[in-house]
N, C-alpha and C. Protein backbone atom coordinates (compact mmCIF):
# COMPACT_ATOMS: atom_id res chain seq x y z
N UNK A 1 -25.60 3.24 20.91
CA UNK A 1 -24.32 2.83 21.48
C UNK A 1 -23.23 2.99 20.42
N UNK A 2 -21.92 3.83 19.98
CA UNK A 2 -20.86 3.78 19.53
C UNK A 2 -19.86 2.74 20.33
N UNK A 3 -19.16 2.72 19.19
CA UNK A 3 -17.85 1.83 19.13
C UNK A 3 -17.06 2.19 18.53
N UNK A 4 -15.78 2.15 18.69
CA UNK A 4 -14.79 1.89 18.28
C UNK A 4 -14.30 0.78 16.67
N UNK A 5 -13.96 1.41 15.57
CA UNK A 5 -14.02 0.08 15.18
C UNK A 5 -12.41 -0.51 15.27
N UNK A 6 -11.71 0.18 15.43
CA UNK A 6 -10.43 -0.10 16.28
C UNK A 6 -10.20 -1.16 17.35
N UNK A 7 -11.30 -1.41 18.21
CA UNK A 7 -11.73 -2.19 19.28
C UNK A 7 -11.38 -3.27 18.32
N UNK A 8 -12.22 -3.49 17.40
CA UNK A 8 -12.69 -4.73 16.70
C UNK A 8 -11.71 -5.62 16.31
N UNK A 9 -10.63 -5.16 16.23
CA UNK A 9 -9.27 -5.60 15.44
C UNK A 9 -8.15 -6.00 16.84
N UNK A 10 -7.54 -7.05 16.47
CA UNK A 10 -6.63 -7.68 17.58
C UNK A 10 -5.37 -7.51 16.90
N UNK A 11 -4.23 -6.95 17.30
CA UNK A 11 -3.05 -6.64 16.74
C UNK A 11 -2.10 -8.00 16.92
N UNK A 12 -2.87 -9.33 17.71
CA UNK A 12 -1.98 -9.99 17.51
C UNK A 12 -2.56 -10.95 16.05
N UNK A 13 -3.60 -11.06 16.10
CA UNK A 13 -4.30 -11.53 15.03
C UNK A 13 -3.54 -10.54 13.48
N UNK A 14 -3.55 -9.39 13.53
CA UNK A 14 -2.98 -8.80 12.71
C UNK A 14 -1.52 -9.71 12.46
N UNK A 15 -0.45 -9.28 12.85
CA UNK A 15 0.57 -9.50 12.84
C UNK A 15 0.59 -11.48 12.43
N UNK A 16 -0.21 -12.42 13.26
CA UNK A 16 -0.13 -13.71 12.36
C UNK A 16 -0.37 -13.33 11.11
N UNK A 17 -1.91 -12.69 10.66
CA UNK A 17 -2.22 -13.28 9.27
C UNK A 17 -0.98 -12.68 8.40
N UNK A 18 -0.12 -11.40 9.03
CA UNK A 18 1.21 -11.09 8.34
C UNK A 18 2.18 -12.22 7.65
N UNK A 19 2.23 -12.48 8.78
CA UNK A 19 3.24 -13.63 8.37
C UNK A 19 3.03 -14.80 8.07
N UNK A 20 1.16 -15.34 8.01
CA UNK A 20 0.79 -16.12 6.99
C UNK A 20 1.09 -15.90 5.97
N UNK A 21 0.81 -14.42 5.29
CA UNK A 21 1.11 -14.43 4.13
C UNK A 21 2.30 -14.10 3.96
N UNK A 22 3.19 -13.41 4.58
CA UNK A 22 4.39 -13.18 3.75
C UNK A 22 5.14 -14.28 3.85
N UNK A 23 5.37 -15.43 4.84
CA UNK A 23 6.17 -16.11 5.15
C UNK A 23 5.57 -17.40 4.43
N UNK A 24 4.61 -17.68 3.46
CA UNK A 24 3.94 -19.04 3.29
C UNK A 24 4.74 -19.98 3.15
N UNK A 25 6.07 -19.49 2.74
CA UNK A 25 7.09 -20.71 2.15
C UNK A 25 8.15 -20.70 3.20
N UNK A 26 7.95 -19.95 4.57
CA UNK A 26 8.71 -20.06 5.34
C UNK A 26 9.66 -19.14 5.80
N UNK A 27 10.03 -18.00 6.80
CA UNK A 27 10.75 -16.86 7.11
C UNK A 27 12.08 -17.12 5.90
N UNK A 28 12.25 -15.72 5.35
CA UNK A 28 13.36 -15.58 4.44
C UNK A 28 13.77 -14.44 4.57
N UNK A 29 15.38 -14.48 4.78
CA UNK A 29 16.05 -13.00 4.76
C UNK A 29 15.76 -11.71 3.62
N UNK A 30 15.38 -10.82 3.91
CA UNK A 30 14.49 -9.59 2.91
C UNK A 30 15.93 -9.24 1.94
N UNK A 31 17.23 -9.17 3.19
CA UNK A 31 18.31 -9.04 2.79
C UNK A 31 19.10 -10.14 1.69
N UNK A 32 19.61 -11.31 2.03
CA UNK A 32 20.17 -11.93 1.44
C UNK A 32 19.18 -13.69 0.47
N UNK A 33 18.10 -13.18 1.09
CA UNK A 33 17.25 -14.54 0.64
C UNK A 33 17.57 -16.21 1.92
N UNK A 34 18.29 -16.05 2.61
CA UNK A 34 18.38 -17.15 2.47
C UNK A 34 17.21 -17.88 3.98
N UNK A 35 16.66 -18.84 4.30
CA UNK A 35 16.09 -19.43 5.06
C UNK A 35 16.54 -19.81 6.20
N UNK A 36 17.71 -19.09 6.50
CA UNK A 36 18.27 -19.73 7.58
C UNK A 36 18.25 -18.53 8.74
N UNK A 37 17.53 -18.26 9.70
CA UNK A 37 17.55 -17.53 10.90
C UNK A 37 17.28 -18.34 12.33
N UNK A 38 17.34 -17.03 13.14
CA UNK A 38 16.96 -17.41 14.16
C UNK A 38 16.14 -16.39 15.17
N UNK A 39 15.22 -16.59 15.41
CA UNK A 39 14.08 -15.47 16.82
C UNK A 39 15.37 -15.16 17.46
N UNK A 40 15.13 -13.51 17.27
CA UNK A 40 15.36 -13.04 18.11
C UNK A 40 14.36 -11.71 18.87
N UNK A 41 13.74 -12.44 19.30
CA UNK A 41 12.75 -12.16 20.33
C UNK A 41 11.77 -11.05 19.55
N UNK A 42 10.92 -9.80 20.02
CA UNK A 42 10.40 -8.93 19.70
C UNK A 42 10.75 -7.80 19.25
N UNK A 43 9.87 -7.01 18.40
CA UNK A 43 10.56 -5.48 18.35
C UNK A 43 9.90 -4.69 18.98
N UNK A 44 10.69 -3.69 19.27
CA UNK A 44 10.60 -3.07 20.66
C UNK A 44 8.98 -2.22 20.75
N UNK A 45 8.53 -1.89 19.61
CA UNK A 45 6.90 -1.50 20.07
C UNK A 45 6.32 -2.44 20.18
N UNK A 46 5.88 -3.59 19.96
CA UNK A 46 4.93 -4.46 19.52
C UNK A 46 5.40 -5.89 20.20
N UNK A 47 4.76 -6.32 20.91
CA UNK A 47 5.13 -7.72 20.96
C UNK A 47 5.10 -8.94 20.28
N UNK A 48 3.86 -8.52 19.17
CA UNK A 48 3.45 -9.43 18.64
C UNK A 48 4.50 -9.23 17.25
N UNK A 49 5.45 -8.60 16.92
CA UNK A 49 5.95 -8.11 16.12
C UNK A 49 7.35 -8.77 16.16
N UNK A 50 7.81 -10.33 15.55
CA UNK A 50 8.89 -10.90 15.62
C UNK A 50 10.05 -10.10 15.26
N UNK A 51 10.75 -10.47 15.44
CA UNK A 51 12.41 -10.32 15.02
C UNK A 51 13.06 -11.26 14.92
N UNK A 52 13.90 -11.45 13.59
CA UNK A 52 14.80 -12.50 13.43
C UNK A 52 16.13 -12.04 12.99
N UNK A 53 17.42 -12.84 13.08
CA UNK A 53 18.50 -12.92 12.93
C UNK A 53 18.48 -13.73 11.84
N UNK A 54 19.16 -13.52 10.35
CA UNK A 54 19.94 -13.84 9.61
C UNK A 54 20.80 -14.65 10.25
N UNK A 55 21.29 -16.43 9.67
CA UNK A 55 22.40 -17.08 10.16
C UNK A 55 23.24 -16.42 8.70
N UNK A 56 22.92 -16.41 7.84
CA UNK A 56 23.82 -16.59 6.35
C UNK A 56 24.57 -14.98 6.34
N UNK A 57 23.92 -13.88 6.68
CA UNK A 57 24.34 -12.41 6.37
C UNK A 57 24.03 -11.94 7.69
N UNK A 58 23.58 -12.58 9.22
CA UNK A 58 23.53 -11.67 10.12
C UNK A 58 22.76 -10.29 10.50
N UNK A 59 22.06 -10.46 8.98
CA UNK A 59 21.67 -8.63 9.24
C UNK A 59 20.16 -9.21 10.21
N UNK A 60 19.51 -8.05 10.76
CA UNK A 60 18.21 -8.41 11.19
C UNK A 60 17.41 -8.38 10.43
N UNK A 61 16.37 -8.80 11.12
CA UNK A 61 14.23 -8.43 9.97
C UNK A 61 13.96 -8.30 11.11
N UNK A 62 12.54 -8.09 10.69
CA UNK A 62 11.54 -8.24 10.98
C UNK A 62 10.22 -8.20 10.31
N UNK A 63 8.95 -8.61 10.74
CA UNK A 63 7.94 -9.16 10.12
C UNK A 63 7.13 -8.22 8.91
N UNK A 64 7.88 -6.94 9.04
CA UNK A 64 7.42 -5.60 8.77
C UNK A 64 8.45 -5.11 7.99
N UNK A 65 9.60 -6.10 7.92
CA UNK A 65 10.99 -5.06 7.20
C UNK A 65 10.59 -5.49 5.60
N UNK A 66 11.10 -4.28 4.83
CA UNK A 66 10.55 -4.33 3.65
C UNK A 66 9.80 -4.04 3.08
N UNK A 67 8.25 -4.18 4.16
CA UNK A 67 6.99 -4.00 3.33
C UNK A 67 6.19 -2.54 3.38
N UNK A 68 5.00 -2.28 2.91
CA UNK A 68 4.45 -0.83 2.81
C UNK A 68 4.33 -0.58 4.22
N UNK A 69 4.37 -1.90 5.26
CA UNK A 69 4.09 -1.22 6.16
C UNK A 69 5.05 -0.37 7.40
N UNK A 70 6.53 -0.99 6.98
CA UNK A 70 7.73 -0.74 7.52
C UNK A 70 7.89 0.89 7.78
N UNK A 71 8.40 1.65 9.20
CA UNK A 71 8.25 2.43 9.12
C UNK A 71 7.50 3.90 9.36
N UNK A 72 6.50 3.80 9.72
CA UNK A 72 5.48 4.21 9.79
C UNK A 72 4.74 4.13 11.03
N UNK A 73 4.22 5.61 11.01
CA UNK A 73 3.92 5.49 13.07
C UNK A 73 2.39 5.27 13.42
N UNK A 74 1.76 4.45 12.35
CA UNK A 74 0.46 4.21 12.40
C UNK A 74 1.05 2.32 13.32
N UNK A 75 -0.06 1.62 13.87
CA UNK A 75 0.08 0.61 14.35
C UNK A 75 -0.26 -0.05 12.99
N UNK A 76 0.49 -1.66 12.54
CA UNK A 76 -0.29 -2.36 11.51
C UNK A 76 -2.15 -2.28 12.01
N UNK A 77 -2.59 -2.24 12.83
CA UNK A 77 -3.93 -2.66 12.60
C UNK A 77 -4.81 -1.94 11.90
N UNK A 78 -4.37 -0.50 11.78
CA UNK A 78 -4.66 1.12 11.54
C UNK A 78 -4.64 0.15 9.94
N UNK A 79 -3.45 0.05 9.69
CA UNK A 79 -3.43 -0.37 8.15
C UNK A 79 -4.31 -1.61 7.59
N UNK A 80 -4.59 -2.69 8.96
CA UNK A 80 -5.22 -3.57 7.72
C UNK A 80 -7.15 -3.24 7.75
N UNK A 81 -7.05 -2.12 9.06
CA UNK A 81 -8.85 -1.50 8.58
C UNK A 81 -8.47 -0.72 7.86
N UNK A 82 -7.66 0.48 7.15
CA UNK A 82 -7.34 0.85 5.87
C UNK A 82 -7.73 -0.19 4.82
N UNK A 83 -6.78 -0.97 4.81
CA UNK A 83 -6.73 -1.43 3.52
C UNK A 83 -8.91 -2.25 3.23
N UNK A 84 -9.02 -3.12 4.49
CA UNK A 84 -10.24 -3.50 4.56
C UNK A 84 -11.31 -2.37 3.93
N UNK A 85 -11.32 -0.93 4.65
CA UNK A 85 -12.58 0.02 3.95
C UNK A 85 -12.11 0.44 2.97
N UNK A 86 -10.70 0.24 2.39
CA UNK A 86 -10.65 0.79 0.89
C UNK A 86 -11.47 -0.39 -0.19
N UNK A 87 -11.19 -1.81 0.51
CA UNK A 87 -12.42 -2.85 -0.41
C UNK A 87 -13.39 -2.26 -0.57
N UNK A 88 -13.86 -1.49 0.70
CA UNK A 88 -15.62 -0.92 0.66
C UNK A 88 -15.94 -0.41 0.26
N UNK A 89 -15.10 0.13 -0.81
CA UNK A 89 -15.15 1.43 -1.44
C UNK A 89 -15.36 2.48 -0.58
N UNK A 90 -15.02 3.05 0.32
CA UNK A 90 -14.92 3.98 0.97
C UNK A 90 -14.00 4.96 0.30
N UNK A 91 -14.28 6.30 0.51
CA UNK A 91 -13.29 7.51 0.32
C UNK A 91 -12.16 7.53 1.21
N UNK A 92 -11.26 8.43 0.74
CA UNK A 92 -10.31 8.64 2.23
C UNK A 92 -10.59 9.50 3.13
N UNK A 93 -12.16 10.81 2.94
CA UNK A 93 -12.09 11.00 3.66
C UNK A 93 -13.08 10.43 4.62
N UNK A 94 -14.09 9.73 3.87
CA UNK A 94 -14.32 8.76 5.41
C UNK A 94 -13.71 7.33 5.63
N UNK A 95 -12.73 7.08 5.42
CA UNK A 95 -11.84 6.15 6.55
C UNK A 95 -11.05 7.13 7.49
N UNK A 96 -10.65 8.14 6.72
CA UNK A 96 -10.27 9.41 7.80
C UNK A 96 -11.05 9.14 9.33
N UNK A 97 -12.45 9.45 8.97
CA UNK A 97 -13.67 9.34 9.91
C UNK A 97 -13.29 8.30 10.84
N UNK A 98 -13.79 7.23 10.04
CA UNK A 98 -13.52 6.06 10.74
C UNK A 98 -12.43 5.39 11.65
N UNK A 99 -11.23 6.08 11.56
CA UNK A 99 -9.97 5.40 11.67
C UNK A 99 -9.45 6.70 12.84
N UNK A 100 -10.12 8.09 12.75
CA UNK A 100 -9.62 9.15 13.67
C UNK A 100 -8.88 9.40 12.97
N UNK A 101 -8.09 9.35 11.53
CA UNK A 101 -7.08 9.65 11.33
C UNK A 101 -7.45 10.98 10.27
N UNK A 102 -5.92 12.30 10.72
CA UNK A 102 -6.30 13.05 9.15
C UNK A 102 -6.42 13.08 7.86
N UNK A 103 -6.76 13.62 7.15
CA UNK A 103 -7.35 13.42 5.51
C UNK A 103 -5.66 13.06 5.00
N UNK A 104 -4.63 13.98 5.05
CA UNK A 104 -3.31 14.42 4.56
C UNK A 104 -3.05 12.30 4.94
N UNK A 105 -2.86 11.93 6.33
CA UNK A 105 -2.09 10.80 6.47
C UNK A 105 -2.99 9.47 5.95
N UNK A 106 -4.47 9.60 5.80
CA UNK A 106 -5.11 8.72 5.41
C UNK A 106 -4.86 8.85 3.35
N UNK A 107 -4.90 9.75 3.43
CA UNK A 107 -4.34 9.71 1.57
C UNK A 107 -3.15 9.13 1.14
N UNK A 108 -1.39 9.17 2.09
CA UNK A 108 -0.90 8.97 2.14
C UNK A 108 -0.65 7.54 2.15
N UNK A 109 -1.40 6.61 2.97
CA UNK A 109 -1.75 5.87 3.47
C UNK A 109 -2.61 4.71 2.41
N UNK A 110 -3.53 5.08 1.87
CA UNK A 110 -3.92 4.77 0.91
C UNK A 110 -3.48 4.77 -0.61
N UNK A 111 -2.58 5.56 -0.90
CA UNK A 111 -1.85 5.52 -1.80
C UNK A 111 -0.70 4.23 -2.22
N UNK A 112 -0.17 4.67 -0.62
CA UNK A 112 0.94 3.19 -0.25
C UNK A 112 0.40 2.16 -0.43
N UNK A 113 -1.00 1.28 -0.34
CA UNK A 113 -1.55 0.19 -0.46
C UNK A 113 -1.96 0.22 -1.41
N UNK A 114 -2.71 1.13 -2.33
CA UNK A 114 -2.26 0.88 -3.69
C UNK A 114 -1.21 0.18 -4.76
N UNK A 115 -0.34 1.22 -4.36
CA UNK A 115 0.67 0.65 -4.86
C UNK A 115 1.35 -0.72 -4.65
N UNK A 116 1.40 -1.12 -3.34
CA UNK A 116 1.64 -2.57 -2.63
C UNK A 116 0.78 -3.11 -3.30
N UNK A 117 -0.27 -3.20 -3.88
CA UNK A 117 -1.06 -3.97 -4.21
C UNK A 117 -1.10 -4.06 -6.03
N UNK A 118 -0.70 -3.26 -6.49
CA UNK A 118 -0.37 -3.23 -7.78
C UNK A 118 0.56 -4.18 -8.07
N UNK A 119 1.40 -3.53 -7.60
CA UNK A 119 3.34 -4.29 -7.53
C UNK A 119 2.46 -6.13 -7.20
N UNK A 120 1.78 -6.33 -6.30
CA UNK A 120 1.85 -7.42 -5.94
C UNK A 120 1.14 -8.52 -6.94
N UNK A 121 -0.08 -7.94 -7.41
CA UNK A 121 -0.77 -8.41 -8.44
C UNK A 121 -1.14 -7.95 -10.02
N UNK A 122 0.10 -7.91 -9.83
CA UNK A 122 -0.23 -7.15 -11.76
C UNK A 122 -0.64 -8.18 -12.53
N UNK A 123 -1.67 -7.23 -13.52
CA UNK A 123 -2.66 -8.50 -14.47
C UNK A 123 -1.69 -8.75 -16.00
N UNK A 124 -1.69 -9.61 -16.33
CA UNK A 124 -1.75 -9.87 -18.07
C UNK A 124 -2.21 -8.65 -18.57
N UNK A 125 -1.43 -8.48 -20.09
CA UNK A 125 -2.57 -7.21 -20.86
C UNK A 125 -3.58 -7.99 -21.10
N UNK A 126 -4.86 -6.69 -21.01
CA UNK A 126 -6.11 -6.98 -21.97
C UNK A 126 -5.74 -7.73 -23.48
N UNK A 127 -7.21 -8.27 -23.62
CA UNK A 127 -7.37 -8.48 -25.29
C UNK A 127 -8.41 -8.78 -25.47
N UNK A 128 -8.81 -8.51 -26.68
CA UNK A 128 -10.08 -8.68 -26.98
C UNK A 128 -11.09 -7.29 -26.98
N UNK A 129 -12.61 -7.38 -26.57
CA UNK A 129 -12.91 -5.73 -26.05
C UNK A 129 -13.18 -5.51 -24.42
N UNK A 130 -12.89 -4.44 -24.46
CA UNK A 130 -12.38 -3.99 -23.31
C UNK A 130 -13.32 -2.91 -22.67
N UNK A 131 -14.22 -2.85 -21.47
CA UNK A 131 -14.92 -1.98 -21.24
C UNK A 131 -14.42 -1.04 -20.75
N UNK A 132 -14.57 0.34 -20.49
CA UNK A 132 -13.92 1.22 -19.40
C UNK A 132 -15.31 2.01 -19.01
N UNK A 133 -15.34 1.76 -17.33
CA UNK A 133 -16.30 2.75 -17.04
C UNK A 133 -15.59 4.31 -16.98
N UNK A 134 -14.93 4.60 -17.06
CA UNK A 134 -14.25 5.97 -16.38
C UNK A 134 -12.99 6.44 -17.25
N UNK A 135 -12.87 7.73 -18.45
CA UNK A 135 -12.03 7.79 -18.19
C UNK A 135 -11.63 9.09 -18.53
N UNK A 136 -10.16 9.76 -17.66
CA UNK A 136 -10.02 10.71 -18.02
C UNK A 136 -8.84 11.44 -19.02
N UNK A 137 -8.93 12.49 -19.78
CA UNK A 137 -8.19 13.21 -20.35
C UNK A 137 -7.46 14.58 -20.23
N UNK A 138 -6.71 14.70 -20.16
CA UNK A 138 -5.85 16.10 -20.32
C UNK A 138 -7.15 16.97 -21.44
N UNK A 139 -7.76 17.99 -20.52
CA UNK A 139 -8.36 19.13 -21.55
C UNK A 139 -7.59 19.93 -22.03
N UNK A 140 -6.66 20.47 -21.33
CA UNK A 140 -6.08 21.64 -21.61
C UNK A 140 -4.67 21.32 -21.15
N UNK A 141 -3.94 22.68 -21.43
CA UNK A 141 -2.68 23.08 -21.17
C UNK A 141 -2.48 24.02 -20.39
N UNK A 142 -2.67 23.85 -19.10
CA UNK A 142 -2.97 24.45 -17.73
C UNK A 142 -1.79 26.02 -17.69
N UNK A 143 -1.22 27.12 -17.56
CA UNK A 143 -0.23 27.52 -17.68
C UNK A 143 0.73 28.00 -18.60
N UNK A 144 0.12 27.02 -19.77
CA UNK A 144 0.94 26.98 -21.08
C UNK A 144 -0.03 27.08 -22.50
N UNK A 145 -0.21 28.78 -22.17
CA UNK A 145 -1.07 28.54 -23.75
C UNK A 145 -0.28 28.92 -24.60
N UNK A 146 0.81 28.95 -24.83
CA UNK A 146 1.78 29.31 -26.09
C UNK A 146 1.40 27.52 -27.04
N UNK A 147 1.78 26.73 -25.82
CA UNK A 147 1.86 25.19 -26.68
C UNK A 147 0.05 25.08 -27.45
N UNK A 148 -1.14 25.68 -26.66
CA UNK A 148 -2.03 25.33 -27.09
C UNK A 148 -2.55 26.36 -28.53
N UNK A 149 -1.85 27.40 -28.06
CA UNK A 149 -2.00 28.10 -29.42
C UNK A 149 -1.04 28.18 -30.80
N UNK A 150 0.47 27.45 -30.73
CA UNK A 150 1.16 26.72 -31.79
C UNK A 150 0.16 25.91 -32.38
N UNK A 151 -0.35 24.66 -31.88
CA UNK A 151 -1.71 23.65 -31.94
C UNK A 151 -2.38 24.59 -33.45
N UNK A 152 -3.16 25.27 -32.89
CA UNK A 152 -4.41 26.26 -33.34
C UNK A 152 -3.51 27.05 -34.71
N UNK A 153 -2.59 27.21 -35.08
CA UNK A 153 -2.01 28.02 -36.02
C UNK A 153 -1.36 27.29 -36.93
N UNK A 154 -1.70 25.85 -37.27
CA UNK A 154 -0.81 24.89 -38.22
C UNK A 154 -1.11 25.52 -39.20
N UNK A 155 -0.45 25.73 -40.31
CA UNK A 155 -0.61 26.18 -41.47
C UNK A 155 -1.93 24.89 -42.21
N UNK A 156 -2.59 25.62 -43.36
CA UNK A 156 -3.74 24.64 -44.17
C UNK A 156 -3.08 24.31 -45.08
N UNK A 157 -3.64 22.82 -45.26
CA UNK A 157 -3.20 22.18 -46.49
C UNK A 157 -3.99 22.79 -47.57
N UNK A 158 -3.18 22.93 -48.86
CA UNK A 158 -3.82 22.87 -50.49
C UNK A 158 -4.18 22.06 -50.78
N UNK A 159 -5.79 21.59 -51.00
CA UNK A 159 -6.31 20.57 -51.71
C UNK A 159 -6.21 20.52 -53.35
């Protein structure tokens, strides 16, 4: 029996735990900061997808304005099983698989939550010792062997 794992996911459930987290301290203008709005009803794809009015600056939000996910013609739910099989260590190209989506918009896609997620939790520097499983280096000078062969022709020192 297949499934869907799309099925699995409720877009209104999506959209609360949104605004659990973004809102923990309570809806705030993206624009001017301030706490003072008012519902104004839905946005126009999504129902579950608030809209508010600014009292202090008037401008609108919504639950989505601002963030990686703003924008973008994937549904949030697309994004939070993204972000979920990127925990799994999954590749992009099988969440591609998984999600129906192409390699090009699932890379894209994954990149953006990266970064959202960097920005959001950046660590302290290291100290102390430091393991690295992985790492890589510039071998060469792809295009440019004039720079790698200046390198190779330093004159020798006289001992």
């Amino acid at each position: 029996m297949l499934f869907n794992i799309q099925d699995l996911v409720d877009d209104r459930l999506c959209y609360e735990k949104i605004r659990e987290l973004r809102w923990s301290e309570g809806v705030k203008c993206p624009h001017c900061g301030s706490k003072e709005h008012k519902r104004h009803g839905h946005h126009n794809t999504c129902e579950h997808r608030y809209r508010y009015q600014c009292k202090k600056c008037g401008k609108y939000y919504d639950d989505l304005s601002n963030t990686v996910f703003q924008g973008h013609h994937q549904p949030l739910k697309i994004w939070v099983l993204c972000l979920y099989l990127m925990g799994l260590n999954l590749s992009n190209r099988q969440i591609a698989l998984e999600l129906g989506l192409n390699e090009s918009d699932t890379h894209a896609m994954t990149s953006l939550l990266r970064e959202g997620v960097y920005e959001k939790y950046q660590t302290e520097p290291l100290e102390g010792i430091v393991e690295i499983d992985e790492l890589y280096l510039v071998a060469g000078h792809k295009g440019k062997p004039e720079s790698v062969k200046k390198k190779s022709e330093k004159p020798e020192s006289d001992v």
